[in-house]
Protein backbone atom coordinates (compact mmCIF):
# COMPACT_ATOMS: atom_id res chain seq x y z
CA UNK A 1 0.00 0.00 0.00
CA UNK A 2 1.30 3.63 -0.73
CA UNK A 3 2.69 5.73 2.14
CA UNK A 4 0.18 8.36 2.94
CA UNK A 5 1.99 11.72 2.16
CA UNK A 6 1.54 14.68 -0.58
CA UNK A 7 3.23 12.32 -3.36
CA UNK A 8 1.17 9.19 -2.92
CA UNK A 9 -2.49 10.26 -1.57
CA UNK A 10 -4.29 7.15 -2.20
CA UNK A 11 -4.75 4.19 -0.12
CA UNK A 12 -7.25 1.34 0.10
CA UNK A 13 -10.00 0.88 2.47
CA UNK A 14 -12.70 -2.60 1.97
CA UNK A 15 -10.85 -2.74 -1.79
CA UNK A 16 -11.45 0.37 -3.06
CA UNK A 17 -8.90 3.04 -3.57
CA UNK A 18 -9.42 6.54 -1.57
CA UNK A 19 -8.42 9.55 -2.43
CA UNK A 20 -6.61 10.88 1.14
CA UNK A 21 -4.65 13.74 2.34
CA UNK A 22 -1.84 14.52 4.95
CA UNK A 23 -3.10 17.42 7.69
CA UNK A 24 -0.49 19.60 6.12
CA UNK A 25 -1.86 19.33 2.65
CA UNK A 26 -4.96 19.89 4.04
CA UNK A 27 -4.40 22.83 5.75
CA UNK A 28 -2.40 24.46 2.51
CA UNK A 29 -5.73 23.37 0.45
CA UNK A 30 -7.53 25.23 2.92
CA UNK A 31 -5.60 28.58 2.77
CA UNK A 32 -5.49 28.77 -0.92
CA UNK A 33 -9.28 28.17 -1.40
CA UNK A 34 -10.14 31.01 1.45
CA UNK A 35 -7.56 33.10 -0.14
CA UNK A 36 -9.26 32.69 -3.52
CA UNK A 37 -12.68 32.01 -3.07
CA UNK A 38 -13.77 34.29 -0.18
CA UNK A 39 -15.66 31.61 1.76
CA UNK A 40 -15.65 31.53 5.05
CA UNK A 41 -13.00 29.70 6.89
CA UNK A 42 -15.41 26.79 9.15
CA UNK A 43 -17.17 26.14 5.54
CA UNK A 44 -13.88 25.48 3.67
CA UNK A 45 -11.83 23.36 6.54
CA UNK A 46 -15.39 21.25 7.79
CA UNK A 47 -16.00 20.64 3.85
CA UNK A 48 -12.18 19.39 3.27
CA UNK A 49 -12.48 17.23 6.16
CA UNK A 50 -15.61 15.81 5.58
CA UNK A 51 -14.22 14.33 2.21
CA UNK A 52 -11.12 12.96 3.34
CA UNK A 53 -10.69 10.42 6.15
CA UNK A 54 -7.86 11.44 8.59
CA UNK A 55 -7.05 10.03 12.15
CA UNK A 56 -7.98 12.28 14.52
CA UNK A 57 -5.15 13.13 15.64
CA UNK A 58 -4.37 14.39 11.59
CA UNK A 59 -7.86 16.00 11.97
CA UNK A 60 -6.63 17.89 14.93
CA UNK A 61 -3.34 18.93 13.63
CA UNK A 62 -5.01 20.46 10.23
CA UNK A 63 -7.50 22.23 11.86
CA UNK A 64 -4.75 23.56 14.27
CA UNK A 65 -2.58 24.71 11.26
CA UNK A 66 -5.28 26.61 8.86
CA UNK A 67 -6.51 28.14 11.81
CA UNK A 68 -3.60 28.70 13.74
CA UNK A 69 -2.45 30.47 10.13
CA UNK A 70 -5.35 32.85 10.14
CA UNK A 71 -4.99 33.76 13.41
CA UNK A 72 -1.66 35.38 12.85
CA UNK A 73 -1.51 35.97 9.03
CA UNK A 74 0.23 39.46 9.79
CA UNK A 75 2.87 37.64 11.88
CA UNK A 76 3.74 35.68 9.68
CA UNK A 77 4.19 37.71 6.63
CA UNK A 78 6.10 40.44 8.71
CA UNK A 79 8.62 37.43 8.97
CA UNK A 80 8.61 36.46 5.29
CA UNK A 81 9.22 40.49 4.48
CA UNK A 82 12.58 40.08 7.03
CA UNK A 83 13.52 37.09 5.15
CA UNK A 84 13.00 38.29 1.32
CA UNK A 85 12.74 41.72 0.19
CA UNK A 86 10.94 41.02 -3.30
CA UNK A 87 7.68 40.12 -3.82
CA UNK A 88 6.72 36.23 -2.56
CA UNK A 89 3.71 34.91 -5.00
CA UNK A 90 0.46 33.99 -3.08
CA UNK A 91 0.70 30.13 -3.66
CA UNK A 92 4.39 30.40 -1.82
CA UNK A 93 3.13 32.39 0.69
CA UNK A 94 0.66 30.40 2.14
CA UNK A 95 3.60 27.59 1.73
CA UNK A 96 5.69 30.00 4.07
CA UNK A 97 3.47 30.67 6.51
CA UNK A 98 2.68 26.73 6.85
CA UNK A 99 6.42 26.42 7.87
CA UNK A 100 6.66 29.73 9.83
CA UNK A 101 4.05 29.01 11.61
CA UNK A 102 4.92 25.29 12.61
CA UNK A 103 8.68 26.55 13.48
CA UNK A 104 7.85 29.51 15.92
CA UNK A 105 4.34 29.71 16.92
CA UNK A 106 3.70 25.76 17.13
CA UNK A 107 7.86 24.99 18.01
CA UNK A 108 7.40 21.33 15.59
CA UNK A 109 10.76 20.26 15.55
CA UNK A 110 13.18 21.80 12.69
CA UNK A 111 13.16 18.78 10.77
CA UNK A 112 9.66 18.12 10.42
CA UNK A 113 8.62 21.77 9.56
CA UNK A 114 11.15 22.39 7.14
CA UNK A 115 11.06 19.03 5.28
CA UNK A 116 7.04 18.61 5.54
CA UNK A 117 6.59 21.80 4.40
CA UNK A 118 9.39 21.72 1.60
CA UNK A 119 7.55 18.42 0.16
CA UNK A 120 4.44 20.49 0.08
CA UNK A 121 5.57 22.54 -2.86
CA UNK A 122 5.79 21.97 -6.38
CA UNK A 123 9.51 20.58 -7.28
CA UNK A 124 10.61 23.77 -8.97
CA UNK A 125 10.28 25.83 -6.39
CA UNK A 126 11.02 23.80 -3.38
CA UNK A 127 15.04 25.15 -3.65
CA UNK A 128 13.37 28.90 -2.38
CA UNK A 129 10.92 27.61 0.11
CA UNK A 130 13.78 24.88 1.70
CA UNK A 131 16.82 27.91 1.62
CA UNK A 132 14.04 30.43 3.13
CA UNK A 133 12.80 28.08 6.09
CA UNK A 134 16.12 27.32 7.06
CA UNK A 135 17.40 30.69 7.12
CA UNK A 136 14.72 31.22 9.51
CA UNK A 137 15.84 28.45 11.74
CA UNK A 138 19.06 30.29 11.74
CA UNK A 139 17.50 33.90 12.42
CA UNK A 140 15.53 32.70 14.88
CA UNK A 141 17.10 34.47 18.12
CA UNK A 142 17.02 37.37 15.40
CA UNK A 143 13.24 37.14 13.75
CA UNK A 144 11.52 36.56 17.25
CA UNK A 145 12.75 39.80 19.21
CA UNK A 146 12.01 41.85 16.01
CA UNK A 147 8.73 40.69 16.05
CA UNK A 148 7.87 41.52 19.20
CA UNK A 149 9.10 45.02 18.76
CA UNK A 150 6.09 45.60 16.32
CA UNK A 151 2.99 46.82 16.91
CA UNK A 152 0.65 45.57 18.25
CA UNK A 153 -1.57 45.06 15.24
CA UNK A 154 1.59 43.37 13.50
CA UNK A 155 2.05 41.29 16.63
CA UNK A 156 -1.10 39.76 17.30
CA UNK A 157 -2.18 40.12 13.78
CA UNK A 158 -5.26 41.92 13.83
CA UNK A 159 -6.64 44.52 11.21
CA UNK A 160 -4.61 47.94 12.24
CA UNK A 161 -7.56 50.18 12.20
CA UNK A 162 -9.50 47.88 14.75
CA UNK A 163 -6.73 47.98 17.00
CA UNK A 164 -6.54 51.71 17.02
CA UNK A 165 -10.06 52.09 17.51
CA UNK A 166 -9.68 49.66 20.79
CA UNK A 167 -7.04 51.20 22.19
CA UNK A 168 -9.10 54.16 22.11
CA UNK A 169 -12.46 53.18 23.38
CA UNK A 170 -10.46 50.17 25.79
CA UNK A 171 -7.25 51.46 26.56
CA UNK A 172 -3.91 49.99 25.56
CA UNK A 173 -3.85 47.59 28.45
CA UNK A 174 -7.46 45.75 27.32
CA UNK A 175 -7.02 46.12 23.91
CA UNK A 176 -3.95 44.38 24.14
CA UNK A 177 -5.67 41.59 26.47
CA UNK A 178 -8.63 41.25 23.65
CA UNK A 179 -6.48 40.85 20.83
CA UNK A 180 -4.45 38.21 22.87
CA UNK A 181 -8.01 36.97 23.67
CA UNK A 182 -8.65 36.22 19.82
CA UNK A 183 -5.77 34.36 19.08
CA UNK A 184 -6.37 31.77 21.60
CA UNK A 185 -8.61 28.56 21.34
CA UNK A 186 -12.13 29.01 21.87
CA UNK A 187 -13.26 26.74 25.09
CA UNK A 188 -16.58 25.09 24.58
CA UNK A 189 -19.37 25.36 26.23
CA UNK A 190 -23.07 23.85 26.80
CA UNK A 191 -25.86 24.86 27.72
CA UNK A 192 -27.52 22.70 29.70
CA UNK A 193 -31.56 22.20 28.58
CA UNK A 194 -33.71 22.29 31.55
CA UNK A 195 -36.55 21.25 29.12
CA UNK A 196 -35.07 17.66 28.82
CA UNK A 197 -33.37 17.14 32.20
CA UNK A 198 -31.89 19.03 35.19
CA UNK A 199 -28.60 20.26 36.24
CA UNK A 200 -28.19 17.14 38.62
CA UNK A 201 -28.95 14.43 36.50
CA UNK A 202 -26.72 16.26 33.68
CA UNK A 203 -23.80 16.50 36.10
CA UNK A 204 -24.06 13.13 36.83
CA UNK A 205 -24.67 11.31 33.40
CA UNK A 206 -21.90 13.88 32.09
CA UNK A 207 -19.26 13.73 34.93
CA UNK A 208 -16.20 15.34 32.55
CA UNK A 209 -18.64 18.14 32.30
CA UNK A 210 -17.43 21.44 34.36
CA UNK A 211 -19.37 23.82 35.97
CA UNK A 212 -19.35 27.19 35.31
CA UNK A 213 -19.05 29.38 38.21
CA UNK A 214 -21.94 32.09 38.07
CA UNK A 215 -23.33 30.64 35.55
CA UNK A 216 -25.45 27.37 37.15
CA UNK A 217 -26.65 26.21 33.85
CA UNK A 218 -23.91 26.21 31.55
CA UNK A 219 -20.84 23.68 31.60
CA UNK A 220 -17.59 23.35 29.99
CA UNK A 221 -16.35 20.59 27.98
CA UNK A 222 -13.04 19.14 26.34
CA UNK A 223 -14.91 17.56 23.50
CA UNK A 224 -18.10 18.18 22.28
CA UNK A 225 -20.61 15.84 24.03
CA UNK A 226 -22.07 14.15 21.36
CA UNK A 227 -24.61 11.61 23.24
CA UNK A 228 -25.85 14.85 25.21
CA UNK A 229 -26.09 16.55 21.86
CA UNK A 230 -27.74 13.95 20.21
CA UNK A 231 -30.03 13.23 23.29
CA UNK A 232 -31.37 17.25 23.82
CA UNK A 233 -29.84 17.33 26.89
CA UNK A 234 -27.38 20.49 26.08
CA UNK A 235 -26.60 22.70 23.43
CA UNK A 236 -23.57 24.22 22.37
CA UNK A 237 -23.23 27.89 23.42
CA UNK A 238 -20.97 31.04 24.76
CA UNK A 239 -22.79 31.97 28.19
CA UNK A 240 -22.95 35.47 26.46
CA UNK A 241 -25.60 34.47 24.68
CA UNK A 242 -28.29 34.67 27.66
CA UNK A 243 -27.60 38.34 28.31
CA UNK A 244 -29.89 38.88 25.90
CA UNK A 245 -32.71 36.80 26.75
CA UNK A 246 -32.30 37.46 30.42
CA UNK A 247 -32.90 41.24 29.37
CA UNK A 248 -35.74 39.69 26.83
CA UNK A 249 -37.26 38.06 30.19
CA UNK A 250 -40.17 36.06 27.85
CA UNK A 251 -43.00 34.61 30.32
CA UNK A 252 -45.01 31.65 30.05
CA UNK A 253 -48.04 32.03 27.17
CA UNK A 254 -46.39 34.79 25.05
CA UNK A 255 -45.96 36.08 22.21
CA UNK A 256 -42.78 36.14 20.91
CA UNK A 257 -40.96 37.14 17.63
CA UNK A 258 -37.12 35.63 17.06
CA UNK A 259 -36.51 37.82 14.18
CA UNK A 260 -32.81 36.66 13.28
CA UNK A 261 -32.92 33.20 14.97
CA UNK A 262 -31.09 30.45 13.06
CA UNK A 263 -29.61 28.36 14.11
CA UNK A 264 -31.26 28.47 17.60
CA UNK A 265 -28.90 28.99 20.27
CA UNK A 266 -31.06 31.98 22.12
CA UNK A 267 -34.52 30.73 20.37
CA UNK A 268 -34.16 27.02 22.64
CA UNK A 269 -33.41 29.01 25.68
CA UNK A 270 -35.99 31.41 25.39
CA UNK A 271 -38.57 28.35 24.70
CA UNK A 272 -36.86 26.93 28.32
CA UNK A 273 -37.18 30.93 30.00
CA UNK A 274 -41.42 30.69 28.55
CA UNK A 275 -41.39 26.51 30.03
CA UNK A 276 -41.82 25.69 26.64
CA UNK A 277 -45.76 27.59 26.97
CA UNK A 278 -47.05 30.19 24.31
CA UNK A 279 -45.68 30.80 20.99
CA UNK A 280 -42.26 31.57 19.44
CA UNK A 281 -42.05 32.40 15.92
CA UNK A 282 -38.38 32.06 14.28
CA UNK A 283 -37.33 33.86 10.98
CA UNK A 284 -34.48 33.77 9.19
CA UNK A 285 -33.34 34.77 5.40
CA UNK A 286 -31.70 31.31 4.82
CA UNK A 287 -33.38 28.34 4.24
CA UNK A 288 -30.53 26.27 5.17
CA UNK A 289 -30.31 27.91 8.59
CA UNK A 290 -33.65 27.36 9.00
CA UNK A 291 -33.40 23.73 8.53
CA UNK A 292 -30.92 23.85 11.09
CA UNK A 293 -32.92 25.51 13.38
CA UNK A 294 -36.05 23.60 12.89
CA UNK A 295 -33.49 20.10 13.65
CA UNK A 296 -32.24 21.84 16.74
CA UNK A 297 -35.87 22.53 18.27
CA UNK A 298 -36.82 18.95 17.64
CA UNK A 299 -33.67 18.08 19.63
CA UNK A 300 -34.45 20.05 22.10
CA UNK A 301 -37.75 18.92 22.80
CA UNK A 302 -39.15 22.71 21.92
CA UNK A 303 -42.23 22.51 20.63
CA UNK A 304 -43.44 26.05 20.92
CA UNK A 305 -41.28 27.41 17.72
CA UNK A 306 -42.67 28.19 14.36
CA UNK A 307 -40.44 28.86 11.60
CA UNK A 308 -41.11 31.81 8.44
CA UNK A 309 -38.36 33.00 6.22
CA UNK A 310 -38.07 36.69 5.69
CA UNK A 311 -35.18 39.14 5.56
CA UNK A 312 -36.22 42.23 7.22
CA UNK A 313 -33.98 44.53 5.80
CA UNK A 314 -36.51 43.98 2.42
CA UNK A 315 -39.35 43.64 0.83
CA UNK A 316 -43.07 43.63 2.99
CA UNK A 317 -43.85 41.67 6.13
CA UNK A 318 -45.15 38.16 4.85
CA UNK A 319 -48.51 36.75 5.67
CA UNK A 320 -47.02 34.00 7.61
CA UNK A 321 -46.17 36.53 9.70
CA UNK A 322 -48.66 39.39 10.20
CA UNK A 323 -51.71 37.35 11.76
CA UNK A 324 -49.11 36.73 14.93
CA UNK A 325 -49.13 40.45 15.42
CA UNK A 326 -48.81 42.33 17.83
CA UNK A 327 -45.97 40.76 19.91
CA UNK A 328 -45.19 40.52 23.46
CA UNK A 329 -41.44 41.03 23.18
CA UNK A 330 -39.16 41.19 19.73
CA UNK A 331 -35.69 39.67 19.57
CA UNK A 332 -33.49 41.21 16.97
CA UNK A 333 -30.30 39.44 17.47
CA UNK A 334 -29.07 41.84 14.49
CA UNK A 335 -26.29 40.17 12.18
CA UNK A 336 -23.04 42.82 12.73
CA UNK A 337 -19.16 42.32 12.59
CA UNK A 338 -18.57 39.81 14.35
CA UNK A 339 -15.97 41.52 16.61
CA UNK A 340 -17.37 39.95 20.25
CA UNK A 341 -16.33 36.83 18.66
CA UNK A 342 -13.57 36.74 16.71
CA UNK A 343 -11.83 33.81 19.21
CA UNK A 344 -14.56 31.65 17.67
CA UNK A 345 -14.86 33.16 13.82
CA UNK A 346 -11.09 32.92 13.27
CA UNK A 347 -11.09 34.89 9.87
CA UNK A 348 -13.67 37.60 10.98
CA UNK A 349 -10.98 40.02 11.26
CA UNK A 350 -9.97 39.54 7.37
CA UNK A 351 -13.32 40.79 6.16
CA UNK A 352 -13.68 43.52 7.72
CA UNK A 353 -13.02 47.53 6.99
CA UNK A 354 -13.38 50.99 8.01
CA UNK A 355 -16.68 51.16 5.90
CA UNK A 356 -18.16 48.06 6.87
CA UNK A 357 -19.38 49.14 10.72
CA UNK A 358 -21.29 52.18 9.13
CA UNK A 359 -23.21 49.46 6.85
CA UNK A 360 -23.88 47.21 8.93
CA UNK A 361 -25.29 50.17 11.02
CA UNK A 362 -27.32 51.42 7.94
CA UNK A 363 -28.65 47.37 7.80
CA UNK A 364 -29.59 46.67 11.44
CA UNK A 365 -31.82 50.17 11.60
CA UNK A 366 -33.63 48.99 8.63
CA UNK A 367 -34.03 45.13 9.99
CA UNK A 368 -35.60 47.48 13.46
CA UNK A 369 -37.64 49.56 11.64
CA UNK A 370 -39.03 47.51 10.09
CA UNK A 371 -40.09 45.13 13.64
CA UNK A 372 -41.70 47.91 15.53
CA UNK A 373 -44.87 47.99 13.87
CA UNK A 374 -45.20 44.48 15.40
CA UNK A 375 -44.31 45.27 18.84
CA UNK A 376 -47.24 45.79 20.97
CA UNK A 377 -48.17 48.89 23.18
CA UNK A 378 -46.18 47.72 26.63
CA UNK A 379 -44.10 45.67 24.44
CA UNK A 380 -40.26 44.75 25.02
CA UNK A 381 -38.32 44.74 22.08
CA UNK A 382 -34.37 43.78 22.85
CA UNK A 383 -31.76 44.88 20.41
CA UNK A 384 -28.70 42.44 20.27
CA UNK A 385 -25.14 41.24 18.70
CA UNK A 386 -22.11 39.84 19.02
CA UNK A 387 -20.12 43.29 18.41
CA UNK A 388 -17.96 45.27 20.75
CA UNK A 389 -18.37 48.62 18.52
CA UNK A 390 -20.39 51.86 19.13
CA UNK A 391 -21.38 52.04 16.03
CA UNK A 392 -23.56 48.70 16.07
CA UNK A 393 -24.54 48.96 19.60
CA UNK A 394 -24.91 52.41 21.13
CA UNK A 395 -25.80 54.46 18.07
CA UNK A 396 -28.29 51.91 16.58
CA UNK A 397 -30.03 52.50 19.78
CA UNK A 398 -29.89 55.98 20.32
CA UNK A 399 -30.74 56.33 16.44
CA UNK A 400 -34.03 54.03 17.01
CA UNK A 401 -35.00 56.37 20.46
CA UNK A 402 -34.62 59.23 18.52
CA UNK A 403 -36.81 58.62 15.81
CA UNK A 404 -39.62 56.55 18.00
CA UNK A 405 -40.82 58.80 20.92
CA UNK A 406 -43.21 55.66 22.65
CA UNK A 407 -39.76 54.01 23.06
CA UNK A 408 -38.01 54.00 26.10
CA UNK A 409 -34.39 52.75 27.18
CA UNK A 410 -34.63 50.19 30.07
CA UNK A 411 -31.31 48.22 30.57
CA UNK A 412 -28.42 47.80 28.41
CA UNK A 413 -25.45 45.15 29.14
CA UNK A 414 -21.97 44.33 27.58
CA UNK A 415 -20.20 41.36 27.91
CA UNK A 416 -16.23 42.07 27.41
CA UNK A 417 -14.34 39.02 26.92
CA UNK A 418 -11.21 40.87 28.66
CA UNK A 419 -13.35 41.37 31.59
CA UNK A 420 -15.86 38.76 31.62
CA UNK A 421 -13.82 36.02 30.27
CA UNK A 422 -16.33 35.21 27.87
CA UNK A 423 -17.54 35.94 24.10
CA UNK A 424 -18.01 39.94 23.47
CA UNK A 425 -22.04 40.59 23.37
CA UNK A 426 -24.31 44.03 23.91
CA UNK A 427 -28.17 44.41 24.31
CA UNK A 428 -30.37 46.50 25.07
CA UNK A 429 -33.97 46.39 26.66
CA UNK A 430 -36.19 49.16 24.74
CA UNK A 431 -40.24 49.02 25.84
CA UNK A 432 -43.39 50.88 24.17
CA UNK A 433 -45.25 52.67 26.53
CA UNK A 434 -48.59 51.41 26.66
């Protein structure tokens, strides 16, 4: 049978040959296809996976590498700019950082990152990659101080007008802590659904499971706990996530409008907040999501969920819609940035610019707008994301008061992963007056 590396991928399994892949060759198929095609990074590396049929530690070690890339794509090319002055073509590149990354940020043994990463490359141009990798193992007590000399945008590679606007809304001391935040692993975490058992009986069936100080109902696991999964008894989710259905505070026999719900995280535990009594009806624009949505309520045991697609920030309410009306409470969990998150999202950072928080702005007025006219008089409406910036959070909400005088500001809540030690999140309680 052939050796499983980049020169031989097939091998056999039950008599049939299978196309395979070594974790590094997956991980350098993974950079060049979010380099080219724009996609978003858990799409392309879950896809890639699903089609080839690695160990798990191999599974671990690619997903460790593309992402582990991402994370510090300014890093690394501020290394490959000390160790060639001319221009380095993108397919290299991504070569490069492969190997940079495994020699100083992982510390693989010289041998293995240098010869792995030289067989990765196409044969005439392996002589550049091999002479540049180890002249970095030479520079090394060179390349490492200089690094850390850089800014801090270069040094924890993070877009360089983000920074700037943290370190003046944070401070240099928590901006620094958030960026070093983001390049870390994300811990999981699970909610545990009182719908299907208690927090007893879950401890107990899932004894690796580790409870969250503060937060009774939530756990934290090495692995994801697929027979819980499977069984309803948790779901996967950043504590964060409750601020805003705590400040949502549904009751039992409501009315209740999810307007950006998929895939379900705050929709199942706003079902468990109402004891699964009254009504809950989930939109999303994407099908797909939906789907997902629809799987995870079943799991859950929710049966109080309906589901209507409809993107608010066009065209009329739809009729699936309008009979509901008036609500009890509205959640817009608005989509924004991302920039709460980024730990989790891994290539957020890379899509974002200057322009994009003033759109997304311009998008999450129109998706409110267009909800209060289904709020009730002595309604709550809650206004949420996964953003640390003013410009989705604060000004969306002082834009909305402004132009609706029966609005009124009750509560708003931050959750700052430098000084909560979990996922970034805002929301904010706004009531009609009746």
């Amino acid at each position: 049978m052939a050796p499983r590396d980049i020169r031989s991928p097939w091998r056999r399994k039950s008599g049939k040959a299978v196309l395979s892949h070594g974790a590094r060759q997956i991980a350098l198929i993974a950079l060049q296809l979010w380099r080219k095609e724009k996609r978003f990074a858990d799409s392309i590396i879950s896809r890639l996976l699903a089609k080839d049929e690695l160990t798990p530690s191999d599974r671990a070690f690619a997903l460790e590498l593309f992402y582990g890339v991402l994370r510090n794509l300014t890093l690394l090319d501020f290394w490959i700019g000390c160790l060639r002055a001319s221009r380095v073509e993108s397919g290299l590149r991504d070569i490069l950082r492969l190997g940079l990354y495994q020699l100083f940020l992982l510390k693989t043994p010289e041998h293995a990152a240098v010869n792995e990463t030289v067989e990765l490359t196409p044969k005439r141009q392996r002589t550049i990659i091999n002479a540049m990798l180890r002249a970095a193992t030479r520079q090394r007590s060179d390349l490492l101080p200089r690094a850390e000399a850089q800014p801090l945008f270069v040094r924890t590679s993070h877009p360089q007008f983000l920074v700037e606007c943290w370190q003046r809304r944070f401070g240099a001391e928590h901006a620094e802590k958030l960026c070093e935040w983001n390049n870390l692993p994300a811990p999981v975490y699970a909610r545990i659904n009182l719908l299907r058992t208690d927090r007893t009986k879950f401890l107990r069936a899932y004894p690796k499971s580790r409870p969250i100080a503060d937060n009774p109902n939530f756990v934290e696991v090495s692995l994801l706990p697929s027979e819980a999964l499977d069984r309803g008894h948790c779901y996967i989710q950043d504590p964060s996530t409750t601020i805003a259905c705590h400040l949502l505070d549904p009751k039992s026999g409501e009315r209740v409008l999810d307007s950006c719900a998929a895939p379900g995280g705050k929709t199942g535990y706003v079902a468990q907040l109402m004891e699964n009594a009254g009504t809950i009806l989930a939109c999303d624009r994407d099908p797909e999501r939906l789907e997902i949505l629809k799987e995870n309520m079943a799991r859950l045991r929710v049966s109080i969920v309906h589901t209507v697609r409809h993107d608010w920030s066009r065209g009329q309410v739809p009729s699936g819609i309008t009979p509901s009306a008036p609500f009890d409470r509205v959640l817009v969990d608005a989509p924004c940035s991302n920039t709460g998150v980024m730990r989790r999202r891994v290539d957020a950072r890379w899509r974002l610019t200057p322009a994009d928080l003033g759109r997304m702005q311009e998008r999450q007025l129109a998706i409110v707008r267009a909800l209060l006219p289904l709020l009730k008089r002595g309604g709550v409406l809650v206004y949420s994301t996964c953003s640390l910036e003013p410009e989705e959070n604060e000004e969306v909400v002082r834009r909305i008061l402004a132009e609706t005088p029966d609005l009124r500001l009750e509560a708003e809540r931050y959750s700052l992963p430098f000084r909560d030690g979990f996922d970034g999140a805002f929301a904010a309680r706004l009531t009609r007056s009746a």
